[in-house]
Protein backbone atom coordinates (compact mmCIF):
# COMPACT_ATOMS: atom_id res chain seq x y z
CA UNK A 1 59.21 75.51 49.81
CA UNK A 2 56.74 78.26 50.72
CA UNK A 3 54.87 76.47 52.81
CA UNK A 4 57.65 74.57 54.77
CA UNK A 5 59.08 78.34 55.30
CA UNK A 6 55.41 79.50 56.80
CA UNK A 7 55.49 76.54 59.08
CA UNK A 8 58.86 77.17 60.28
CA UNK A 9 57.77 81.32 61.13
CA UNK A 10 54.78 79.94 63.16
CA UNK A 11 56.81 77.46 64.58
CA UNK A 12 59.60 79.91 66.01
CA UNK A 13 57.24 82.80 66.74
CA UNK A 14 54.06 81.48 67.93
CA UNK A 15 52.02 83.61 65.63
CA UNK A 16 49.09 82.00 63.46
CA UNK A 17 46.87 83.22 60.85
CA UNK A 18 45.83 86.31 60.49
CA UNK A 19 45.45 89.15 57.52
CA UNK A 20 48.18 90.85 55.71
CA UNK A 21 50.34 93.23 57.76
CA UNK A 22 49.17 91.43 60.75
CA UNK A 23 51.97 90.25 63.07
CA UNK A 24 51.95 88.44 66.80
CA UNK A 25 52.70 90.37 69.63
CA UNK A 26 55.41 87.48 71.01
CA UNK A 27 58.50 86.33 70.11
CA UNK A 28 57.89 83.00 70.85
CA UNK A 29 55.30 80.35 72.06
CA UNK A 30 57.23 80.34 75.17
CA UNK A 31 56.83 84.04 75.75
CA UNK A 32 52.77 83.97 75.04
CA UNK A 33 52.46 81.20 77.87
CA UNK A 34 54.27 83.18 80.49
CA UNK A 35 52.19 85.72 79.95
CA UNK A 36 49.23 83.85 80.15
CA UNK A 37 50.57 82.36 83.29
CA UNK A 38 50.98 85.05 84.44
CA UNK A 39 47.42 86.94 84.07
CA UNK A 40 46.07 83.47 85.19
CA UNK A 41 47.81 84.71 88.95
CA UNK A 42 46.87 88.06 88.79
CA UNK A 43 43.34 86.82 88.17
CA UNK A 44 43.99 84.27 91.03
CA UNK A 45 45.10 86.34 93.31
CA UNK A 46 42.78 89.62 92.57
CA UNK A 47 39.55 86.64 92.90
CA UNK A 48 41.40 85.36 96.50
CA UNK A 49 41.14 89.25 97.68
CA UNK A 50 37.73 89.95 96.88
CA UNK A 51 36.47 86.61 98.20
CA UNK A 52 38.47 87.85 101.57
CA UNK A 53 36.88 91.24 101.54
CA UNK A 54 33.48 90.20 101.16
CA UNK A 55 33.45 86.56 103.09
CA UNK A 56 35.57 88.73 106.08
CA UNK A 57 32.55 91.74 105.79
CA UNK A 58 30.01 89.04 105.86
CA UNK A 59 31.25 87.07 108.56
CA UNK A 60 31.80 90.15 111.19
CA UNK A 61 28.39 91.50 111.06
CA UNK A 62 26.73 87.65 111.11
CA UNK A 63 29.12 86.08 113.36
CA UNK A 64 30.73 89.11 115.26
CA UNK A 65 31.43 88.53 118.92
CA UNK A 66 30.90 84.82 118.87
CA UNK A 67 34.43 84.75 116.69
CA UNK A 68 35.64 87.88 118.37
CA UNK A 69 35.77 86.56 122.15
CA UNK A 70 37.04 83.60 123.60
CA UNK A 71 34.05 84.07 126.41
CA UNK A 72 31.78 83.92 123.95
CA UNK A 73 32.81 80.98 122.40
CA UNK A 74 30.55 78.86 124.68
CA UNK A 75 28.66 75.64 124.67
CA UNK A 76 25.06 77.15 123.22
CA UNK A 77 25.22 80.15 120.92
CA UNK A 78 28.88 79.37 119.27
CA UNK A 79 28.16 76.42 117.96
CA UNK A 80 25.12 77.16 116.77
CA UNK A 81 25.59 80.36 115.17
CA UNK A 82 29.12 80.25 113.38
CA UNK A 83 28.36 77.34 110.62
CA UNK A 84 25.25 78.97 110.04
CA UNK A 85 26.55 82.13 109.33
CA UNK A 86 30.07 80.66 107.54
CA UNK A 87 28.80 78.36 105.18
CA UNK A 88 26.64 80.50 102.71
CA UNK A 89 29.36 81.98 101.32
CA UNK A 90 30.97 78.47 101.24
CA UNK A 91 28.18 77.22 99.05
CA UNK A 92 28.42 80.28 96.41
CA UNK A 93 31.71 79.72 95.94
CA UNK A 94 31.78 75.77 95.36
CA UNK A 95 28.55 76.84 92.70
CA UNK A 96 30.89 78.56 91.02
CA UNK A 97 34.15 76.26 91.20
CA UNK A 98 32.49 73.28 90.52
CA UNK A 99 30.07 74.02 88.52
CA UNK A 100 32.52 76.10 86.03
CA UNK A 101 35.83 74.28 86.32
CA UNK A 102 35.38 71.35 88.42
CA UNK A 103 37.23 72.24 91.04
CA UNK A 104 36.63 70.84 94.23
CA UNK A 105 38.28 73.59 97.26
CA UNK A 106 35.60 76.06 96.46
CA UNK A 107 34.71 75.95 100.65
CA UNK A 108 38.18 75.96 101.02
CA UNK A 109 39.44 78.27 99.04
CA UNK A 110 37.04 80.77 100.36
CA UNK A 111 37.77 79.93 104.61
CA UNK A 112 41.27 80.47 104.03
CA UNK A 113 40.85 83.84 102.74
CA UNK A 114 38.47 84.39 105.75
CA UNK A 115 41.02 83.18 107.80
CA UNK A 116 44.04 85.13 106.67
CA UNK A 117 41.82 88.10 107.00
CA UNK A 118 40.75 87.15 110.35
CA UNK A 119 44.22 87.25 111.66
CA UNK A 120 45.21 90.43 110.00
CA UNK A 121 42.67 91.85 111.43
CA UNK A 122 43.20 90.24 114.86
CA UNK A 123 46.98 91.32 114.85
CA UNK A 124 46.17 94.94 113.20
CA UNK A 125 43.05 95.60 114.88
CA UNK A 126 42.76 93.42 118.66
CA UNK A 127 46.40 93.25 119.40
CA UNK A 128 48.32 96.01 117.37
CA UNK A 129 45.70 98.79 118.76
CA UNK A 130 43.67 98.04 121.61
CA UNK A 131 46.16 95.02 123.38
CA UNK A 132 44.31 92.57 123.64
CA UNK A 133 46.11 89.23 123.82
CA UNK A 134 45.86 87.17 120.87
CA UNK A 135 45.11 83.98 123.00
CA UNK A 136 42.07 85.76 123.95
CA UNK A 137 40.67 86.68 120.73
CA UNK A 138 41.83 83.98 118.24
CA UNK A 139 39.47 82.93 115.22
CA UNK A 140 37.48 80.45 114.86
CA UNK A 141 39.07 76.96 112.98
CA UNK A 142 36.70 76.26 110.20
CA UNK A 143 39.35 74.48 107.92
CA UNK A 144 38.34 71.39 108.36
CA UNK A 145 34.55 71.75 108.12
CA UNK A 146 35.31 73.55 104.94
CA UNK A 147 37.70 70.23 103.66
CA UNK A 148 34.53 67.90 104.61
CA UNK A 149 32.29 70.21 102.59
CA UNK A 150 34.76 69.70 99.28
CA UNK A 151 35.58 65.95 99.83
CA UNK A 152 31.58 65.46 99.33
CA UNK A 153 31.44 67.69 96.69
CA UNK A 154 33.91 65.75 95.17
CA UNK A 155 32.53 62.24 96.36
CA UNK A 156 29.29 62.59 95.22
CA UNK A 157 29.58 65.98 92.26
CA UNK A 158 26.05 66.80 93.70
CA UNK A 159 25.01 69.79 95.56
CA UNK A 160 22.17 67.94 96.87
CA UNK A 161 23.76 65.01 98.33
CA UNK A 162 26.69 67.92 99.83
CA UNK A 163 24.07 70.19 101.14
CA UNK A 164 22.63 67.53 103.41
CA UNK A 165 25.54 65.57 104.22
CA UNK A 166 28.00 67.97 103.93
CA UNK A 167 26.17 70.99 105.34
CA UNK A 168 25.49 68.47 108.32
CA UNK A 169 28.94 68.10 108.78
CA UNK A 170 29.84 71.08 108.55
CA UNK A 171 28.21 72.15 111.95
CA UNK A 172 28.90 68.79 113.09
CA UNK A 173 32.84 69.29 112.94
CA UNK A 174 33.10 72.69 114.08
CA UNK A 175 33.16 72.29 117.73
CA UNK A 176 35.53 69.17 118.02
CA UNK A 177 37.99 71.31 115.68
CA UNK A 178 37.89 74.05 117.93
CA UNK A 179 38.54 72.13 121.20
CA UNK A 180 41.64 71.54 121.01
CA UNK A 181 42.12 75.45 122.13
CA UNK A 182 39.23 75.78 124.07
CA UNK A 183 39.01 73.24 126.88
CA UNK A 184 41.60 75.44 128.97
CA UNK A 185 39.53 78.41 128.72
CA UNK A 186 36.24 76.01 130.27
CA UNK A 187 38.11 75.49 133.28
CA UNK A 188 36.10 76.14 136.36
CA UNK A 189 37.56 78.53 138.84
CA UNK A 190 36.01 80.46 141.92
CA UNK A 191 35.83 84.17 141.95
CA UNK A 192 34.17 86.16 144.74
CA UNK A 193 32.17 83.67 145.28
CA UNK A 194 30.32 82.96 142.21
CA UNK A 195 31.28 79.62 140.34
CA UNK A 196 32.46 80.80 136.68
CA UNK A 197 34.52 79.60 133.46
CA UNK A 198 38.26 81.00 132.91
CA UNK A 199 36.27 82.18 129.80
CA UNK A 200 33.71 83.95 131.55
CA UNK A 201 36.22 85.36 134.17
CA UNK A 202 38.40 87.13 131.34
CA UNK A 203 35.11 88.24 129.98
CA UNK A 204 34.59 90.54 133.34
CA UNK A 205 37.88 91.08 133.48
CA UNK A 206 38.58 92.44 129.77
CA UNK A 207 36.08 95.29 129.51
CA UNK A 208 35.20 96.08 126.01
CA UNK A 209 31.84 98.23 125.82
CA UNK A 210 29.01 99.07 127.61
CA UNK A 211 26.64 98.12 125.51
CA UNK A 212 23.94 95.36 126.75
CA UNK A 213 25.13 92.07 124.52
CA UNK A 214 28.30 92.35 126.47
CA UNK A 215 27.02 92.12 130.25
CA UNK A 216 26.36 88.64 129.97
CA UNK A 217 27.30 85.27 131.31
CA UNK A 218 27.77 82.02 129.13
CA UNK A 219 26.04 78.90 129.23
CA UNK A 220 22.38 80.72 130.62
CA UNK A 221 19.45 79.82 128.20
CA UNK A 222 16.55 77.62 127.83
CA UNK A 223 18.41 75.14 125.82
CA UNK A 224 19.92 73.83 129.28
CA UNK A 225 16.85 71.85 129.65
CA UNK A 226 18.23 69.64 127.51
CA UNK A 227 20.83 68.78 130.45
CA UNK A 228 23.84 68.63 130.02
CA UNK A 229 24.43 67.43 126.10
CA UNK A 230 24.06 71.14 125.20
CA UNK A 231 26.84 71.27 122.46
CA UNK A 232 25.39 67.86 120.42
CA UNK A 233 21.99 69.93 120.23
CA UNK A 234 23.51 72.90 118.97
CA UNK A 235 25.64 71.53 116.36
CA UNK A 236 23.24 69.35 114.66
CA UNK A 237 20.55 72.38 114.96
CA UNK A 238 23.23 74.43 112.97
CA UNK A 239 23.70 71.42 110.88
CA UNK A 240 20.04 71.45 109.51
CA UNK A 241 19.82 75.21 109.34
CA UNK A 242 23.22 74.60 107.13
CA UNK A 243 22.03 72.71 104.91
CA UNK A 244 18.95 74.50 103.74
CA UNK A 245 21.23 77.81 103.95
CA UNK A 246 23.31 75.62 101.81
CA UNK A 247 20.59 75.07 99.34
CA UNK A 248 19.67 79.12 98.41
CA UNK A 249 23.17 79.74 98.15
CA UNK A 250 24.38 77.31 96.08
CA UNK A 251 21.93 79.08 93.63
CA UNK A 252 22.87 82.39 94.17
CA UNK A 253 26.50 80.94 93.22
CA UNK A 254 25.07 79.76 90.22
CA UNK A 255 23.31 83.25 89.24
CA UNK A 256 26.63 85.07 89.67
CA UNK A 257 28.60 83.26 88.05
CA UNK A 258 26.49 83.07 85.10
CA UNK A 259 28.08 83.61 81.81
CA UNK A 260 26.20 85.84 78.82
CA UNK A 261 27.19 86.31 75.26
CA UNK A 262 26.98 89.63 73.56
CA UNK A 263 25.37 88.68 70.14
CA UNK A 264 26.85 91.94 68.66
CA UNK A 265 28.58 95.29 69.85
């Protein structure tokens, strides 16, 4: 009889073992897995904001003006530059994801937060204080490079095989992603004279600074020697940078999100 009554207790209230005197917190089982469910968000959403912080920190002194302007978002340093600089972060986060809870949207996870910080900041910052048009500074789409990293990861479950392949295509995909918004602004138009992109044209038209970087004109490097496949050249080149960039990360992923045991207090 005393034991079917003890069973019944932990039944109704959830609370097991435990010394004399000792009593559970919760009224019931259901109770303890709210709140569990609950922490488990507030953990969620507290690891979402930090990723944003430091991913959005990262990303604006790395990849700056090449997100910040459309004129800037050319054919030669864009593509080359961005999924260099965007997928470290990428590969520290799927280190800890996957290696931790097997979760493949580590890359994801982490360019969505970039994301919705890039448009706060665009709608705060660009548009809500200095007036510039949001069609003019817009961020750059690196959803789906960040969806081919995971579908590797979870393909293959090797960092090796997703650091070459996937780090590839990560650079590979950016530019195609992006041109669905670009191609108006690569218009040719005539201005004074000089032959120039719609890009380039709101570049000279928007003044920003007057600091060096900014008096420039797209497209003028020595990687038009390559004629006029300039973009192909750039994205693989950011593809193979991405992948060994990949590589060091993915370990620094690992070495933060190392867990130690305390043998004693």
């Amino acid at each position: 009889m005393t034991d079917k009554l003890e069973t019944s207790v932990v039944g109704d209230t959830g609370y097991e073992g435990g010394g004399a005197g000792s009593a559970s917190p919760f009224k019931s089982r259901a109770e303890a897995a709210s709140l569990a469910k609950t922490i488990d968000w507030v953990l969620l959403v507290s690891l979402f904001l930090i990723a944003l912080g430091g991913y959005h920190i990262h990303f604006m002194l790395t990849g700056g003006d090449w997100d910040f302007w459309i004129d800037w978002k050319d054919r030669r340093l864009w593509p080359t530059v961005v999924p260099i600089v965007a997928i470290p972060f990428c590969a520290a986060a799927q280190a800890f994801f996957w290696s931790r809870f097997r979760y493949p949207f580590g890359a994801t996870f982490l360019v969505i937060g970039l994301l919705f910080g890039e448009w706060v900041n665009r709608y705060v910052n660009f548009w809500g204080w200095t007036f510039f048009p949001i069609s003019l500074v817009f961020p750059t789409e690196l959803v789906p490079s960040a969806i081919f990293l995971d579908v590797v990861m979870l393909l293959t479950g090797q960092f090796i095989t997703t650091a070459i392949v996937g780090g590839i295509g990560f650079g590979l995909l950016m530019y195609p992603s992006n041109w669905e918004f670009l191609a108006q602004y690569h218009q040719v138009v005539e201005r004074d004279g000089t032959v120039l992109t719609l890009a380039d044209l709101i570049g000279y038209s928007y003044v920003r600074t007057s600091t060096p970087e900014y008096i420039r004109m797209v497209e003028r490097g020595t990687l038009r020697t390559f004629g006029k496949d300039v973009v192909p050249v750039a994205a693989f080149f950011s593809g193979f940078v991405g992948s060994l960039v990949y590589f060091w990360w993915w370990y620094v992923g690992k070495w933060f999100s190392t867990t130690k045991f305390m043998k004693e207090l």
